[in-house]
PDB file of N, CA and C in Angstrom:
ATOM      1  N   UNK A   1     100.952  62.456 106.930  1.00  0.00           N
ATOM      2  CA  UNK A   1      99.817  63.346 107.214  1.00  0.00           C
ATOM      3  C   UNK A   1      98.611  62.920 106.379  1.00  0.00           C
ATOM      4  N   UNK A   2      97.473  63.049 107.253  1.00  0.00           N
ATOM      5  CA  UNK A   2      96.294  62.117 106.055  1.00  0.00           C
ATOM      6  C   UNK A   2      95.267  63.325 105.533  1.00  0.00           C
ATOM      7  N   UNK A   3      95.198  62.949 104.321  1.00  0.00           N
ATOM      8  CA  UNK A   3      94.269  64.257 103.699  1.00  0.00           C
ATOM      9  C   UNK A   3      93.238  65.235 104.370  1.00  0.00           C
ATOM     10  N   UNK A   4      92.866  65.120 105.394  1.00  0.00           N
ATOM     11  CA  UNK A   4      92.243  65.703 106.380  1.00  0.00           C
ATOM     12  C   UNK A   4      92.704  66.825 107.209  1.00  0.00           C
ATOM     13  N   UNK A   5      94.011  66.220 107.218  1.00  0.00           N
ATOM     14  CA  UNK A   5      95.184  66.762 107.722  1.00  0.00           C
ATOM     15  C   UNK A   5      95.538  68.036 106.782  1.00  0.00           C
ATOM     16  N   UNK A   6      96.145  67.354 105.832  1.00  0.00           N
ATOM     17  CA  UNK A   6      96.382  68.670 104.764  1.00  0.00           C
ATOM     18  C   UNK A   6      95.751  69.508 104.810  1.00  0.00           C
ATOM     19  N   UNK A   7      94.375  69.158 104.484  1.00  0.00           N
ATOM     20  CA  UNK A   7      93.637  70.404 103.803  1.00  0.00           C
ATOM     21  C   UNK A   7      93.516  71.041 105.973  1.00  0.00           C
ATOM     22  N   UNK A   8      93.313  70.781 107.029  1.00  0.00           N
ATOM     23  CA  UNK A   8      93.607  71.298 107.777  1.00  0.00           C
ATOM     24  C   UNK A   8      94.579  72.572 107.623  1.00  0.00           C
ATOM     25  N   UNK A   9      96.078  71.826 107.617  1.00  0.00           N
ATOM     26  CA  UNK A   9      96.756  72.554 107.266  1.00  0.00           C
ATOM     27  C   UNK A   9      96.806  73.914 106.894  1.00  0.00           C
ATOM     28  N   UNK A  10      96.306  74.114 105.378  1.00  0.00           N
ATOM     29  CA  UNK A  10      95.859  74.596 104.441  1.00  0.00           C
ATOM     30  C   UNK A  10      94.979  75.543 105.010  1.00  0.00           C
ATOM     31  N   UNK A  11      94.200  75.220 105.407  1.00  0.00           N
ATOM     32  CA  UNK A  11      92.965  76.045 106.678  1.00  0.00           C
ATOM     33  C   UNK A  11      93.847  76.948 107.175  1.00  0.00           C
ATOM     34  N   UNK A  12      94.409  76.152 107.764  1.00  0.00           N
ATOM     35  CA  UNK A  12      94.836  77.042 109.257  1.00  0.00           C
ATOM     36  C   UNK A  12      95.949  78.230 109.070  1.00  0.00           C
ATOM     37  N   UNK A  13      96.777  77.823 107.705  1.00  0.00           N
ATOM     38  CA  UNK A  13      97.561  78.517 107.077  1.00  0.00           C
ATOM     39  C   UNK A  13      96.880  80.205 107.016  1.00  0.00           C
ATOM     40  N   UNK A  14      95.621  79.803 106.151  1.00  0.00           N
ATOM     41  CA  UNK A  14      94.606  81.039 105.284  1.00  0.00           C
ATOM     42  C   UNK A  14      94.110  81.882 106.425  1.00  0.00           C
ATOM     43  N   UNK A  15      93.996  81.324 107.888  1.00  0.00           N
ATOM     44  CA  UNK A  15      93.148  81.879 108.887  1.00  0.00           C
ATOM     45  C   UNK A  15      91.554  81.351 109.002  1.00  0.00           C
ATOM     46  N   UNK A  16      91.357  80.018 108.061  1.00  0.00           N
ATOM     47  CA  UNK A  16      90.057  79.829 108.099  1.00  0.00           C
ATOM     48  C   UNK A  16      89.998  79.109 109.460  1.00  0.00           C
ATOM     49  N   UNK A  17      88.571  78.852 109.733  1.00  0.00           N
ATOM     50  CA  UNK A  17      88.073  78.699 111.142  1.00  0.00           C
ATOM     51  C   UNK A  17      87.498  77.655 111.050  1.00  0.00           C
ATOM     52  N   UNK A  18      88.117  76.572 111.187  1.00  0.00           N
ATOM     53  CA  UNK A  18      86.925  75.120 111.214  1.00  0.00           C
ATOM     54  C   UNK A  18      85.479  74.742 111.962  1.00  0.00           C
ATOM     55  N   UNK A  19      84.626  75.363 111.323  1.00  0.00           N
ATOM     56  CA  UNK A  19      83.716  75.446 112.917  1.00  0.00           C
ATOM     57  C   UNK A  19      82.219  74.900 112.036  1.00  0.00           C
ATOM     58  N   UNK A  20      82.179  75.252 110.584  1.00  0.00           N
ATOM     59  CA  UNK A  20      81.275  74.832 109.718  1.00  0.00           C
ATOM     60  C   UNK A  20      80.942  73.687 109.581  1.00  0.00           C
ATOM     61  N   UNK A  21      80.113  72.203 109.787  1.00  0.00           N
ATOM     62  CA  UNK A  21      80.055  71.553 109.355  1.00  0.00           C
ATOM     63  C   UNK A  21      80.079  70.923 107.693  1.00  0.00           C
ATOM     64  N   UNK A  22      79.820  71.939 107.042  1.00  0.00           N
ATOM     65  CA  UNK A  22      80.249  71.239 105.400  1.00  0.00           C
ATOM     66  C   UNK A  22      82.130  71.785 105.293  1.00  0.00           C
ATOM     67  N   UNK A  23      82.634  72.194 106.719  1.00  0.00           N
ATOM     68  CA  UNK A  23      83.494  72.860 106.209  1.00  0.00           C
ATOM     69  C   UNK A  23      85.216  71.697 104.671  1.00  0.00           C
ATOM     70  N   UNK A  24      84.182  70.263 105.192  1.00  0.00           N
ATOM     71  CA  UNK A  24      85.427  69.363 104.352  1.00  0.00           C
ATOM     72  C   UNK A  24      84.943  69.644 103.425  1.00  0.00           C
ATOM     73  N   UNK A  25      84.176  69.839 102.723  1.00  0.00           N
ATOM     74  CA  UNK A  25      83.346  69.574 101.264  1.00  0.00           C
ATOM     75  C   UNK A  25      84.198  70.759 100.710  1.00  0.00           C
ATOM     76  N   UNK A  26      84.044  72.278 100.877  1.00  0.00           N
ATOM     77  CA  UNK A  26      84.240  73.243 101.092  1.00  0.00           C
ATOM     78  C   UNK A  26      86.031  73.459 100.810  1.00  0.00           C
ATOM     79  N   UNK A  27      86.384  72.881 101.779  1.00  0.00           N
ATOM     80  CA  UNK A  27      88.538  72.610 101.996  1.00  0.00           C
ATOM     81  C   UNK A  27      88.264  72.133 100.757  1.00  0.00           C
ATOM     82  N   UNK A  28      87.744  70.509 100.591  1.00  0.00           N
ATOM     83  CA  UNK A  28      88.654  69.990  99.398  1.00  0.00           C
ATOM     84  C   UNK A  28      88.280  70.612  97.743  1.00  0.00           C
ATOM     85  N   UNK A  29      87.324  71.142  97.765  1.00  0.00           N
ATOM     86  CA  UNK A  29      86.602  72.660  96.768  1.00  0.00           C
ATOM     87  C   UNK A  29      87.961  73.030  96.500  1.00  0.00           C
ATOM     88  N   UNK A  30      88.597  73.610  97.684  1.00  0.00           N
ATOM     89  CA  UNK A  30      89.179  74.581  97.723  1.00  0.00           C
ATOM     90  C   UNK A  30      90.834  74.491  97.003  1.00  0.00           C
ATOM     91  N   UNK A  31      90.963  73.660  97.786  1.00  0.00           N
ATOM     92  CA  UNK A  31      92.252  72.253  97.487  1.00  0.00           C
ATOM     93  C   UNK A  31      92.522  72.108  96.416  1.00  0.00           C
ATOM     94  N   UNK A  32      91.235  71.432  95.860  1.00  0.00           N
ATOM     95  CA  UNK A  32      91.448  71.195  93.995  1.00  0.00           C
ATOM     96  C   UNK A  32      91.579  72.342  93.343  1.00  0.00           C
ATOM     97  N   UNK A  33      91.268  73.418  93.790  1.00  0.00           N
ATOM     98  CA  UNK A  33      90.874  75.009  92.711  1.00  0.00           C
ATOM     99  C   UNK A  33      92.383  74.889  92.721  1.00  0.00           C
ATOM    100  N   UNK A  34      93.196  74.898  94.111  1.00  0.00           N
ATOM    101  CA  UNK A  34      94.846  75.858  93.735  1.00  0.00           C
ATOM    102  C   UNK A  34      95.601  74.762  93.700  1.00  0.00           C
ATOM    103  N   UNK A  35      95.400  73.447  93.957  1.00  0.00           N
ATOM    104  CA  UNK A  35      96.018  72.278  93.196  1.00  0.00           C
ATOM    105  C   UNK A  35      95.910  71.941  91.969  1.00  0.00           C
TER     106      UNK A  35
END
């Protein structure tokens, strides 16, 4: 699965909505906070 993927994942898990364009910047923010 390629990091894109993950943090997808991760998204889709929470109920977030991919629809934002900064939304990668944002995931991998997010990623690192609870990683």
């Amino acid at each position: 699965m390629s990091e894109q993927g993950i943090l997808f994942f991760i998204a889709k898990e929470k109920g977030f909505q991919l629809r934002s364009p900064g939304i990668d910047q944002k995931m991998y923010e997010m990623f690192e906070e609870e990683f």
